[in-house]
N, C-alpha and C. Protein backbone atom coordinates (compact mmCIF):
# COMPACT_ATOMS: atom_id res chain seq x y z
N UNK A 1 38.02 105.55 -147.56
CA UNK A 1 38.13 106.39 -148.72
C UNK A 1 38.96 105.66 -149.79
N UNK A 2 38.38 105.64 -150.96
CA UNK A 2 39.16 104.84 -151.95
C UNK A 2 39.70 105.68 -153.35
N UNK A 3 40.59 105.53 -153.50
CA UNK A 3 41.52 106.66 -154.44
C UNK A 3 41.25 105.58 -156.15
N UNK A 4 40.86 106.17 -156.88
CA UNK A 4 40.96 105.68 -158.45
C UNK A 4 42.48 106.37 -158.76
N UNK A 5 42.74 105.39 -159.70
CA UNK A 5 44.02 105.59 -160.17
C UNK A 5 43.71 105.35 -161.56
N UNK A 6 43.69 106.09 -162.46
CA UNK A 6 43.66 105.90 -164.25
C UNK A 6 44.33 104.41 -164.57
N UNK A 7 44.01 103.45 -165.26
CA UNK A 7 44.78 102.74 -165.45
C UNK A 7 45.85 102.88 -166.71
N UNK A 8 45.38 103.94 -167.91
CA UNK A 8 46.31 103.77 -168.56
C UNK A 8 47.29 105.01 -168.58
N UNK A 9 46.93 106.35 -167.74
CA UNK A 9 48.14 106.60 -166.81
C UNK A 9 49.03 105.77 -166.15
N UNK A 10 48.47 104.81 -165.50
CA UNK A 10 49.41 103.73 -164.37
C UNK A 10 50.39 103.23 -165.87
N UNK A 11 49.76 102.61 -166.55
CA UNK A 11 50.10 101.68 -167.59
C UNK A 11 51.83 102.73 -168.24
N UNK A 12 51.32 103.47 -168.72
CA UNK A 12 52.20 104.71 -169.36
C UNK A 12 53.39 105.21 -168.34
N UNK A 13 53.19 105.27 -166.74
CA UNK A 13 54.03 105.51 -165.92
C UNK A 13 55.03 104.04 -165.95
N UNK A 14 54.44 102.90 -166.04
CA UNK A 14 55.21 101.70 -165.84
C UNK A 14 56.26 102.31 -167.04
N UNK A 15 55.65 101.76 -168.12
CA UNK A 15 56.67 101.76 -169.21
C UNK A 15 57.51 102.86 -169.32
N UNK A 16 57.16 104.24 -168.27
CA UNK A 16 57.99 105.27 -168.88
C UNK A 16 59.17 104.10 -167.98
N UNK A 17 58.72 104.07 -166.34
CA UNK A 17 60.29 103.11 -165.68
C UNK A 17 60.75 102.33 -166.37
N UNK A 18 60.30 101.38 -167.12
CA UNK A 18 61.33 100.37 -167.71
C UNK A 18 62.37 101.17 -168.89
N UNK A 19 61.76 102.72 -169.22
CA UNK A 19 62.52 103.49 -169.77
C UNK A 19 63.61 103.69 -169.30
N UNK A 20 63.34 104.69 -168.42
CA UNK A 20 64.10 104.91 -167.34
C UNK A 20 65.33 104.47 -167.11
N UNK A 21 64.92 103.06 -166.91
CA UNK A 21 65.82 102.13 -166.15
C UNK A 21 67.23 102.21 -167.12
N UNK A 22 66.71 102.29 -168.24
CA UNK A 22 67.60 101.91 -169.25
C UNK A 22 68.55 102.95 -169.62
N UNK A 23 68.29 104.19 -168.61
CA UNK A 23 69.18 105.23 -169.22
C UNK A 23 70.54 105.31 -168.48
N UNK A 24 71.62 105.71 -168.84
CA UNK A 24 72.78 106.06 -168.41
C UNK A 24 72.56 106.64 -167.35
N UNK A 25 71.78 107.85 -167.43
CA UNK A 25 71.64 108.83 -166.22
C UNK A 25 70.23 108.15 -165.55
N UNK A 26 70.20 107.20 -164.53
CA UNK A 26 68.84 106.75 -163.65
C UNK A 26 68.30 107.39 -162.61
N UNK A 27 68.21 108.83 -162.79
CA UNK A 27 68.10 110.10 -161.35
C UNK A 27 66.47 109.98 -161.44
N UNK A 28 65.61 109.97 -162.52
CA UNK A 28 64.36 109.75 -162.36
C UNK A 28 63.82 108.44 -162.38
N UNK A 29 64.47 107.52 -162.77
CA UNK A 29 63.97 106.33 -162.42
C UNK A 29 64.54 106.07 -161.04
N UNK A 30 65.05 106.45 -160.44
CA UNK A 30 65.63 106.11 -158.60
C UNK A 30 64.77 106.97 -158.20
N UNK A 31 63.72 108.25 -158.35
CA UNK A 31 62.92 109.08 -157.95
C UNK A 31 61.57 107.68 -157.99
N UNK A 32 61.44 107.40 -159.00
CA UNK A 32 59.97 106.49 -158.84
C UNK A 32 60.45 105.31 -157.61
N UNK A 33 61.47 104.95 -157.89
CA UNK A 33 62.21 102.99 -156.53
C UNK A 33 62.19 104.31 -155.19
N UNK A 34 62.29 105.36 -155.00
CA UNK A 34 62.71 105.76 -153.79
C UNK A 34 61.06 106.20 -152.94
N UNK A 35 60.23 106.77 -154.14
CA UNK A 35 59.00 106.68 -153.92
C UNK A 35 58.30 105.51 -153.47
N UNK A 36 58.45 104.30 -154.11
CA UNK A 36 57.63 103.41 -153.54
C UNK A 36 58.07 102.59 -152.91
N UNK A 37 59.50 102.85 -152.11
CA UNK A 37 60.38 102.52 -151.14
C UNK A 37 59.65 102.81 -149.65
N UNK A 38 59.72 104.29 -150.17
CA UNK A 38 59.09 105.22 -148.69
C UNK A 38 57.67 104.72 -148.33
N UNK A 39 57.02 104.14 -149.63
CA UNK A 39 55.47 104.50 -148.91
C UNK A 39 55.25 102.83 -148.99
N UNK A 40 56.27 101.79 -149.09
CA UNK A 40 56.31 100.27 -148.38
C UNK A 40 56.79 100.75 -147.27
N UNK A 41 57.87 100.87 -146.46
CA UNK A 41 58.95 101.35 -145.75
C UNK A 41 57.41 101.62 -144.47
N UNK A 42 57.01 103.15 -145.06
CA UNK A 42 56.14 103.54 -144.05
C UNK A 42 55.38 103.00 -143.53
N UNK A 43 54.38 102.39 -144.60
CA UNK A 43 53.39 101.16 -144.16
C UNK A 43 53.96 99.78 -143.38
N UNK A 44 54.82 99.32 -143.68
CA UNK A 44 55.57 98.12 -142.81
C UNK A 44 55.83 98.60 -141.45
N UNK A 45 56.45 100.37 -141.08
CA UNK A 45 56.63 100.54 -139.87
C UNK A 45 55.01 100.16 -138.88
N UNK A 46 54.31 100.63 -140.18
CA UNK A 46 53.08 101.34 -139.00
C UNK A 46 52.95 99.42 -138.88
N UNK A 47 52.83 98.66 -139.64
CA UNK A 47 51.97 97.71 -139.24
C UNK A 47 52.98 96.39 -137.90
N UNK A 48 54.28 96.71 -138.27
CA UNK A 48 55.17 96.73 -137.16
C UNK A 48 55.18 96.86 -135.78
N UNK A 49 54.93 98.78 -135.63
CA UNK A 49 54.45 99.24 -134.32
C UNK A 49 53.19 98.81 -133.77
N UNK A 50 52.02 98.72 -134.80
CA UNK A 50 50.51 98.05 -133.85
C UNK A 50 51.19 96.21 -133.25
N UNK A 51 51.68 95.60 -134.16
CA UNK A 51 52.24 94.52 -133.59
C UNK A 51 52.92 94.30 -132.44
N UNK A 52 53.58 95.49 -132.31
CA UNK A 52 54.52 95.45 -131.20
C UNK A 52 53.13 95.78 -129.94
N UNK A 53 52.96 97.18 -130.17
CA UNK A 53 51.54 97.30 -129.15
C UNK A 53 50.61 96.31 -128.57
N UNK A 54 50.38 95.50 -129.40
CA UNK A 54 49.76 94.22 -129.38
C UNK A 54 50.45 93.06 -128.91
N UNK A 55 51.71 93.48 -127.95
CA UNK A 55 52.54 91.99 -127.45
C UNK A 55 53.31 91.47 -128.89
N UNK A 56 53.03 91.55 -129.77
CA UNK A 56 53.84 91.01 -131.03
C UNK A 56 55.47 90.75 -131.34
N UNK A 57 56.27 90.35 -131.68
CA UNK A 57 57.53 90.51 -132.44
C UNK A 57 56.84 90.46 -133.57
N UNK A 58 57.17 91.71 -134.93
CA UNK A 58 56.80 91.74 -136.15
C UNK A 58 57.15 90.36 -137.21
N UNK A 59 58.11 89.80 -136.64
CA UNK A 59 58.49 88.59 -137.35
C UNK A 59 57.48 87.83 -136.91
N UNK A 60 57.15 87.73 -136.30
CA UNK A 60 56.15 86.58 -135.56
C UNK A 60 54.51 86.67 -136.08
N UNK A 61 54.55 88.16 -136.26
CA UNK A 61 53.39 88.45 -136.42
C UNK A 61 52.86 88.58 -137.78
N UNK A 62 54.14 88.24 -138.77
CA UNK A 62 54.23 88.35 -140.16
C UNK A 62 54.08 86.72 -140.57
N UNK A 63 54.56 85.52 -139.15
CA UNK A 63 54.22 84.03 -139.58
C UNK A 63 52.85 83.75 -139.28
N UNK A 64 52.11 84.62 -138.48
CA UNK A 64 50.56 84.60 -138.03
C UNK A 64 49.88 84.86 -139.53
N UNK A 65 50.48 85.94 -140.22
CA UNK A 65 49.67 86.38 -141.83
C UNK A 65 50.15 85.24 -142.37
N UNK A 66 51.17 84.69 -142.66
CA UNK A 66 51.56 83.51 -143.78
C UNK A 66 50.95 82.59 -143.26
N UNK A 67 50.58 81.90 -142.40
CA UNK A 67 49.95 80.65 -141.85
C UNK A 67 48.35 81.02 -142.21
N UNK A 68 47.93 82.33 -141.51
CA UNK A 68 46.59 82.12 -141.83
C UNK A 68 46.26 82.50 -142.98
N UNK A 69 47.07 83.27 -144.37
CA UNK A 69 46.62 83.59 -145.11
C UNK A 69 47.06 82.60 -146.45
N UNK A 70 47.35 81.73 -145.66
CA UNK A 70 47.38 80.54 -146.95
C UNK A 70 46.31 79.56 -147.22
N UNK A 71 46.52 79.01 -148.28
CA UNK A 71 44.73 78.75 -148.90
C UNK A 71 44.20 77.65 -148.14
N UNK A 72 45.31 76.70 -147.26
CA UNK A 72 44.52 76.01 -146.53
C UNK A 72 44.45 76.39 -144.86
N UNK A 73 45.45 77.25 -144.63
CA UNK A 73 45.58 77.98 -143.34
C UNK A 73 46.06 77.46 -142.69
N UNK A 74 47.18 76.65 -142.83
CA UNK A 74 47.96 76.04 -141.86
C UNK A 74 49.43 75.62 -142.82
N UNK A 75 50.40 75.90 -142.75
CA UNK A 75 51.65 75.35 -143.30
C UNK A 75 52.62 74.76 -142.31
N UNK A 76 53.17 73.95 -143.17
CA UNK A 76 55.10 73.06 -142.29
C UNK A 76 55.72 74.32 -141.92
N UNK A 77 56.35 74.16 -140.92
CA UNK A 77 57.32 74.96 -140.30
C UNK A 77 58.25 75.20 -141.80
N UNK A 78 58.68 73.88 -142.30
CA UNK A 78 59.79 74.57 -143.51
C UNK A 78 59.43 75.71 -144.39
N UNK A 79 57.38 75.32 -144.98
CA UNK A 79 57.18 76.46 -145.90
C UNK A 79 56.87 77.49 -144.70
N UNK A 80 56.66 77.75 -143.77
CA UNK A 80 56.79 79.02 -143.05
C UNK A 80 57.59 79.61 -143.33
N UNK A 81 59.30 79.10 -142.81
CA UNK A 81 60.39 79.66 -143.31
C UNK A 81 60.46 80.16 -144.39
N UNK A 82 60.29 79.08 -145.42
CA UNK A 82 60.35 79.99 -146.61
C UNK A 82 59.87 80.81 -146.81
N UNK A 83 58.48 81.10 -146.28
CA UNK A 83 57.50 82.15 -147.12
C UNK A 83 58.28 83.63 -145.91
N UNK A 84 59.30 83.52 -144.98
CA UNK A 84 59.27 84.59 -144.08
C UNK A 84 60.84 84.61 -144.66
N UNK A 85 61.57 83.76 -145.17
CA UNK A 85 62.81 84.08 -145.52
C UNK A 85 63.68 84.11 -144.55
N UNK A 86 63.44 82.50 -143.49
CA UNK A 86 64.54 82.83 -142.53
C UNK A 86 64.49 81.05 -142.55
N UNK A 87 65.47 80.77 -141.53
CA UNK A 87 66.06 79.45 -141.65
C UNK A 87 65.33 78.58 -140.59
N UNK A 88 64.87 77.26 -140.86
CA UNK A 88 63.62 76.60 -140.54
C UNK A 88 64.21 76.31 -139.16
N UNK A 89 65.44 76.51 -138.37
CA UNK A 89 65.14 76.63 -136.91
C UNK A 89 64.53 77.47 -136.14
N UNK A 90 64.63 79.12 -136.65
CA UNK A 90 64.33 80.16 -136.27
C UNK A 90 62.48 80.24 -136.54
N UNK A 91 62.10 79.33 -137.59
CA UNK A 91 60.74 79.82 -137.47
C UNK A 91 60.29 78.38 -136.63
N UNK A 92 61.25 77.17 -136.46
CA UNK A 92 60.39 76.33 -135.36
C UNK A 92 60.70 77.06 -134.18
N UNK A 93 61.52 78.28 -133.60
CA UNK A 93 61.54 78.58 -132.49
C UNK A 93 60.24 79.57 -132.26
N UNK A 94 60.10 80.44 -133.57
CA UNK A 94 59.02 81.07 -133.53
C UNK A 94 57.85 80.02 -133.28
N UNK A 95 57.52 79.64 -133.60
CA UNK A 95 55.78 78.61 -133.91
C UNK A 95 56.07 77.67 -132.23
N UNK A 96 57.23 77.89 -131.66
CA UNK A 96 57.40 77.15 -130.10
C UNK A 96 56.61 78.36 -129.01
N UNK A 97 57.25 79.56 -129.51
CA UNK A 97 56.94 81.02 -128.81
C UNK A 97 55.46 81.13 -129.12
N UNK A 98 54.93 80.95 -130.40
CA UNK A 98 53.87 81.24 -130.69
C UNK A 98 52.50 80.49 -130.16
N UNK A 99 52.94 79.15 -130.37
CA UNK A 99 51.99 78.11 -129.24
C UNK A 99 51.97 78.64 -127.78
N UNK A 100 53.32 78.88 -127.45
CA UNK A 100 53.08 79.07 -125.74
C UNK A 100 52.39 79.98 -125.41
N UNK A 101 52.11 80.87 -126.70
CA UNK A 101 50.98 82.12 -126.52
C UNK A 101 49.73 82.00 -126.65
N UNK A 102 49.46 80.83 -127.12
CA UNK A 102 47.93 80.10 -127.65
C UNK A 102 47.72 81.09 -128.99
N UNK A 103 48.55 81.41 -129.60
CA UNK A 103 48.35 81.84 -131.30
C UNK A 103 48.43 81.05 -132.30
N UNK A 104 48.97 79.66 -132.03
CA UNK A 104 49.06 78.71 -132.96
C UNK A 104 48.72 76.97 -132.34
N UNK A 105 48.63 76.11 -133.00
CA UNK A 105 48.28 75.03 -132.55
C UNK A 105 49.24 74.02 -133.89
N UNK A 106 49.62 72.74 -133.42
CA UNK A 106 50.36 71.94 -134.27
C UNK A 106 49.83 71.07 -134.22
N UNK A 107 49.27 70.56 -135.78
CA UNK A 107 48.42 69.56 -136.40
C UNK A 107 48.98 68.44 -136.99
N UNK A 108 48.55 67.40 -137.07
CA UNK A 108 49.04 66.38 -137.93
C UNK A 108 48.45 66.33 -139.09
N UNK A 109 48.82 66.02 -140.27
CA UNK A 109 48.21 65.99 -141.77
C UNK A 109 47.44 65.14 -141.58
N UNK A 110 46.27 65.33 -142.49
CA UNK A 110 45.33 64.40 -142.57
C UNK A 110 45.59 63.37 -144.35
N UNK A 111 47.02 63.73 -144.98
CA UNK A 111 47.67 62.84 -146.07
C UNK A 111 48.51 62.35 -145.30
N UNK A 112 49.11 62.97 -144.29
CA UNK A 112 50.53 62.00 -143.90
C UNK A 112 50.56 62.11 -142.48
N UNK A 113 50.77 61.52 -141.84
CA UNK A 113 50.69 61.52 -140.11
C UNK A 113 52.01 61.90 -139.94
N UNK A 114 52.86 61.59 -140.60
CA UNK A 114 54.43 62.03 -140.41
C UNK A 114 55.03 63.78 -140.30
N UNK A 115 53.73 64.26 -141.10
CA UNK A 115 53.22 65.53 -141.16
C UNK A 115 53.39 66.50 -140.22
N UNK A 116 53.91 67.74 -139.89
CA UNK A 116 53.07 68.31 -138.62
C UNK A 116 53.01 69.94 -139.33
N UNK A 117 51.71 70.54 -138.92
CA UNK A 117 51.62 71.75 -139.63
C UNK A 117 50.75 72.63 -138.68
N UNK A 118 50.90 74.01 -138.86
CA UNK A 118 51.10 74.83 -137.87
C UNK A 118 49.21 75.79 -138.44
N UNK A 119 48.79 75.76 -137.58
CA UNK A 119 47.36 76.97 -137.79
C UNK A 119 47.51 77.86 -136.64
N UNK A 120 46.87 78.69 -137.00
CA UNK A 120 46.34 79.87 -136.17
C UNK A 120 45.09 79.48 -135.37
N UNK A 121 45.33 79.66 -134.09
CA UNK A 121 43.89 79.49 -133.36
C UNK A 121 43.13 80.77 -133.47
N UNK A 122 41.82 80.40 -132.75
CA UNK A 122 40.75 81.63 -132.64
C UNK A 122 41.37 82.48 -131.89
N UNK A 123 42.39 82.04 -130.87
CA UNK A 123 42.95 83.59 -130.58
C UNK A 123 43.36 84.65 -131.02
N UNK A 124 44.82 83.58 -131.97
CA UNK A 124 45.44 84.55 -132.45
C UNK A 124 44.84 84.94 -134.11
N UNK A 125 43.89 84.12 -134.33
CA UNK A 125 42.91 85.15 -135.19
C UNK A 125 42.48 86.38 -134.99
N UNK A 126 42.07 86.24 -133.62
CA UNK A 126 41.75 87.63 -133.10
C UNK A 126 42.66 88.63 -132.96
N UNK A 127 43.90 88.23 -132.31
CA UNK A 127 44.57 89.30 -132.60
C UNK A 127 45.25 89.94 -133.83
N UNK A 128 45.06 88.98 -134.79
CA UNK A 128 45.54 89.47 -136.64
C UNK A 128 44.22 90.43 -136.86
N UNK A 129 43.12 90.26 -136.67
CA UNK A 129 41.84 90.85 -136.68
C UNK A 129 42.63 92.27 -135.72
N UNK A 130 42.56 92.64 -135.24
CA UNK A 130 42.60 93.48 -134.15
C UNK A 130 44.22 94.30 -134.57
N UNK A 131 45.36 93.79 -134.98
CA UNK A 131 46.18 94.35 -135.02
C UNK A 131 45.69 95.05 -137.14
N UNK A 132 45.35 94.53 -137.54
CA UNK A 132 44.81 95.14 -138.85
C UNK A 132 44.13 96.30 -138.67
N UNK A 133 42.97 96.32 -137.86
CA UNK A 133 42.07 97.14 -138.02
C UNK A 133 42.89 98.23 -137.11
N UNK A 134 43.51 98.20 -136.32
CA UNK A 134 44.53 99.13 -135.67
C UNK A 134 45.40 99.75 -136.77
N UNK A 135 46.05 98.77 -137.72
CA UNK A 135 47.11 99.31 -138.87
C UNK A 135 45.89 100.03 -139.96
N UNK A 136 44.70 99.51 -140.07
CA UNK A 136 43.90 100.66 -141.17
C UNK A 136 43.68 102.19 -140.70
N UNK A 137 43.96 102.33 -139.62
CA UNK A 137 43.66 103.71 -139.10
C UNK A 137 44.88 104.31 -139.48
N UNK A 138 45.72 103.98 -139.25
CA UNK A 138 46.79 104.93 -139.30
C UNK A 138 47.23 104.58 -141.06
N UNK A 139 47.23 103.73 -141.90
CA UNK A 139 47.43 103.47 -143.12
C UNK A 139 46.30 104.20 -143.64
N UNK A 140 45.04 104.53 -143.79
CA UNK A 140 44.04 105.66 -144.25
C UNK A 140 44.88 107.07 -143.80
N UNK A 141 45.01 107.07 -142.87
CA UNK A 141 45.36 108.64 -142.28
C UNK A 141 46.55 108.41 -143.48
N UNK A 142 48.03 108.36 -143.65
CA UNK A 142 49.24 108.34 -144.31
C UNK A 142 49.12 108.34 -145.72
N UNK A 143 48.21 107.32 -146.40
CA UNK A 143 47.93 107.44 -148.04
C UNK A 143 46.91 108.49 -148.32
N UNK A 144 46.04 109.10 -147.34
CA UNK A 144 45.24 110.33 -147.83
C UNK A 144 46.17 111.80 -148.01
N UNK A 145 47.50 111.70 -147.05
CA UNK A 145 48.47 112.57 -147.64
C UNK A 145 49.14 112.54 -149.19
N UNK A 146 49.16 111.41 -149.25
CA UNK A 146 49.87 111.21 -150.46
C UNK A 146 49.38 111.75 -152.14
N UNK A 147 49.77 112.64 -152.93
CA UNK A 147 49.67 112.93 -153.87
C UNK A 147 49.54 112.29 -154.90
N UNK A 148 48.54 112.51 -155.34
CA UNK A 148 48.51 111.61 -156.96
C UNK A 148 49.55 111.13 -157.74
N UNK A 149 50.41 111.69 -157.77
CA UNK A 149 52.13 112.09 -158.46
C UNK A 149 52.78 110.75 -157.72
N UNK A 150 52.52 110.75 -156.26
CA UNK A 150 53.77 110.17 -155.33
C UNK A 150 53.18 108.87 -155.55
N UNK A 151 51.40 108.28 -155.53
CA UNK A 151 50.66 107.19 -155.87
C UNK A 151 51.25 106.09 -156.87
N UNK A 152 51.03 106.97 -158.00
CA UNK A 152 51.51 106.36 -159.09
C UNK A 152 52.74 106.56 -159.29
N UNK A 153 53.75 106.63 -158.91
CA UNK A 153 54.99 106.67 -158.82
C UNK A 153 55.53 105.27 -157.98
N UNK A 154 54.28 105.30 -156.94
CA UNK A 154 55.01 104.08 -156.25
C UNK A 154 54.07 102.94 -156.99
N UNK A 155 53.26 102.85 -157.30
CA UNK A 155 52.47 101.92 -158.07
C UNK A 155 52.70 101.20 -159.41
N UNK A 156 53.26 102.68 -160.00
CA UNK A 156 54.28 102.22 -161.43
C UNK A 156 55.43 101.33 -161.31
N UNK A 157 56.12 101.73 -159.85
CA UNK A 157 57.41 101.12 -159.76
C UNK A 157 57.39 99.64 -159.27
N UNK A 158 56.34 99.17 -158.14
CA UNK A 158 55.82 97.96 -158.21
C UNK A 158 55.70 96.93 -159.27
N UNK A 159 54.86 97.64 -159.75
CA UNK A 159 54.66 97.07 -161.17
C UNK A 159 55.57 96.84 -161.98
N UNK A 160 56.74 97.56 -162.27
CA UNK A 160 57.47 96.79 -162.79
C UNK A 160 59.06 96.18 -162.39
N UNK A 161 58.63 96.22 -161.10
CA UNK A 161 59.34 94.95 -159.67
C UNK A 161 59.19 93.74 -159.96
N UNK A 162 57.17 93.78 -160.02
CA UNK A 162 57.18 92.28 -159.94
C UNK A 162 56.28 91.89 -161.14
N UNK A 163 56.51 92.49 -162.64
CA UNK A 163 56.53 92.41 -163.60
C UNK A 163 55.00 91.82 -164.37
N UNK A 164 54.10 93.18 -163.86
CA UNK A 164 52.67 93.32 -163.92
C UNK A 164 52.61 94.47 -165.41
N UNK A 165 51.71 94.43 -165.89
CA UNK A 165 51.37 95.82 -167.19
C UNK A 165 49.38 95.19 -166.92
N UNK A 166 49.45 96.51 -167.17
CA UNK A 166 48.27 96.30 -167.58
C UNK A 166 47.56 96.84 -168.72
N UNK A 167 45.99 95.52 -168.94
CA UNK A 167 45.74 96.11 -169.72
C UNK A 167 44.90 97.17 -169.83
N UNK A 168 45.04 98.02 -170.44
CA UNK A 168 44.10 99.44 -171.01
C UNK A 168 43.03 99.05 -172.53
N UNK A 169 42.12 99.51 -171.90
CA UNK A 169 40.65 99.41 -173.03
C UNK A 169 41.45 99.90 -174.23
N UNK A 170 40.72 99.15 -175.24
CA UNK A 170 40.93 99.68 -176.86
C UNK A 170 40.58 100.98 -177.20
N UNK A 171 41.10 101.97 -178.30
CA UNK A 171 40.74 102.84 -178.41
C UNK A 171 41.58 103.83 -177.55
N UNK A 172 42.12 103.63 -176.12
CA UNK A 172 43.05 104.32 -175.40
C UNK A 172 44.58 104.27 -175.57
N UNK A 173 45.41 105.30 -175.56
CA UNK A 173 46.71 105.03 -175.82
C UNK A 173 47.56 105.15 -174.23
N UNK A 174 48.10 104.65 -173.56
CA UNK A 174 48.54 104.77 -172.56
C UNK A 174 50.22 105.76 -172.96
């Protein structure tokens, strides 16, 4: 089920937050950050718990998405770290744990032999496959509760997190 969201409602909710933000009293702009707090928050648990169900540590299972969802599908242990925000021993201990599981495999570059970079095997493809389609069930069920109001509240506030506007057709005033 797929929810439309007006865009120059969305558009008009952003800018009211950067309003917001700016006021002395921020009780409704902490109403929109607390909104789209809860409904990241929620979604991270659920996709957390199928991980765990699935044999997972969520950290681990969050270097399975960064490895395979990068454009060549395999990264250095260092940009792992980085992209997971932890310190490049902890994710070579991860990608040690993760091989011994047959979820990952360690490659040599084909620019530098000095190289070594980390992919996802067909296994643990399968299980990113499998722990997703587990997290869409329960992520459909949770956002079909959610109110139009609470949507764009958390959508507005995103947006101007990570400093998106959009544009709205001519002729419309957002």
């Amino acid at each position: 089920m797929t929810i439309v969201v007006d865009a120059g409602r969305l558009e008009k909710k952003r800018k009211e937050t950067v309003r917001l933000r700016a006021l002395i009293d921020r009780h409704r702009y902490f109403e929109g950050v607390a909104q789209a707090r809860y409904v990241l928050r929620k979604v991270f648990r659920m996709i957390e718990e199928q991980a765990k169900l699935a044999g997972l540590d969520p950290l681990a299972h969050q270097a399975l998405i960064q490895i395979y969802g990068s454009p060549s599908m395999q990264l250095r242990v260092k940009d792992l770290a980085e992209r997971l925000d932890i310190v490049a021993a902890l994710a070579s201990s991860m990608v040690k744990s993760l091989e011994s599981m047959g979820h990952v495999a360690r490659l040599r570059s084909d620019h530098d032999q000095r190289t070594t970079l980390v992919a996802v095997t067909p296994k643990g493809r399968k299980l990113l496959h499998h722990i997703d389609e587990q997290v869409q069930i329960h992520v459909d069920y949770f956002t079909r509760q959610l109110s139009q109001e609470a949507r764009e509240a958390a959508l507005s506030t995103m947006m101007f997190y990570i400093g998106v506007s959009l544009a709205v057709p001519s002729g419309t005033r957002p």
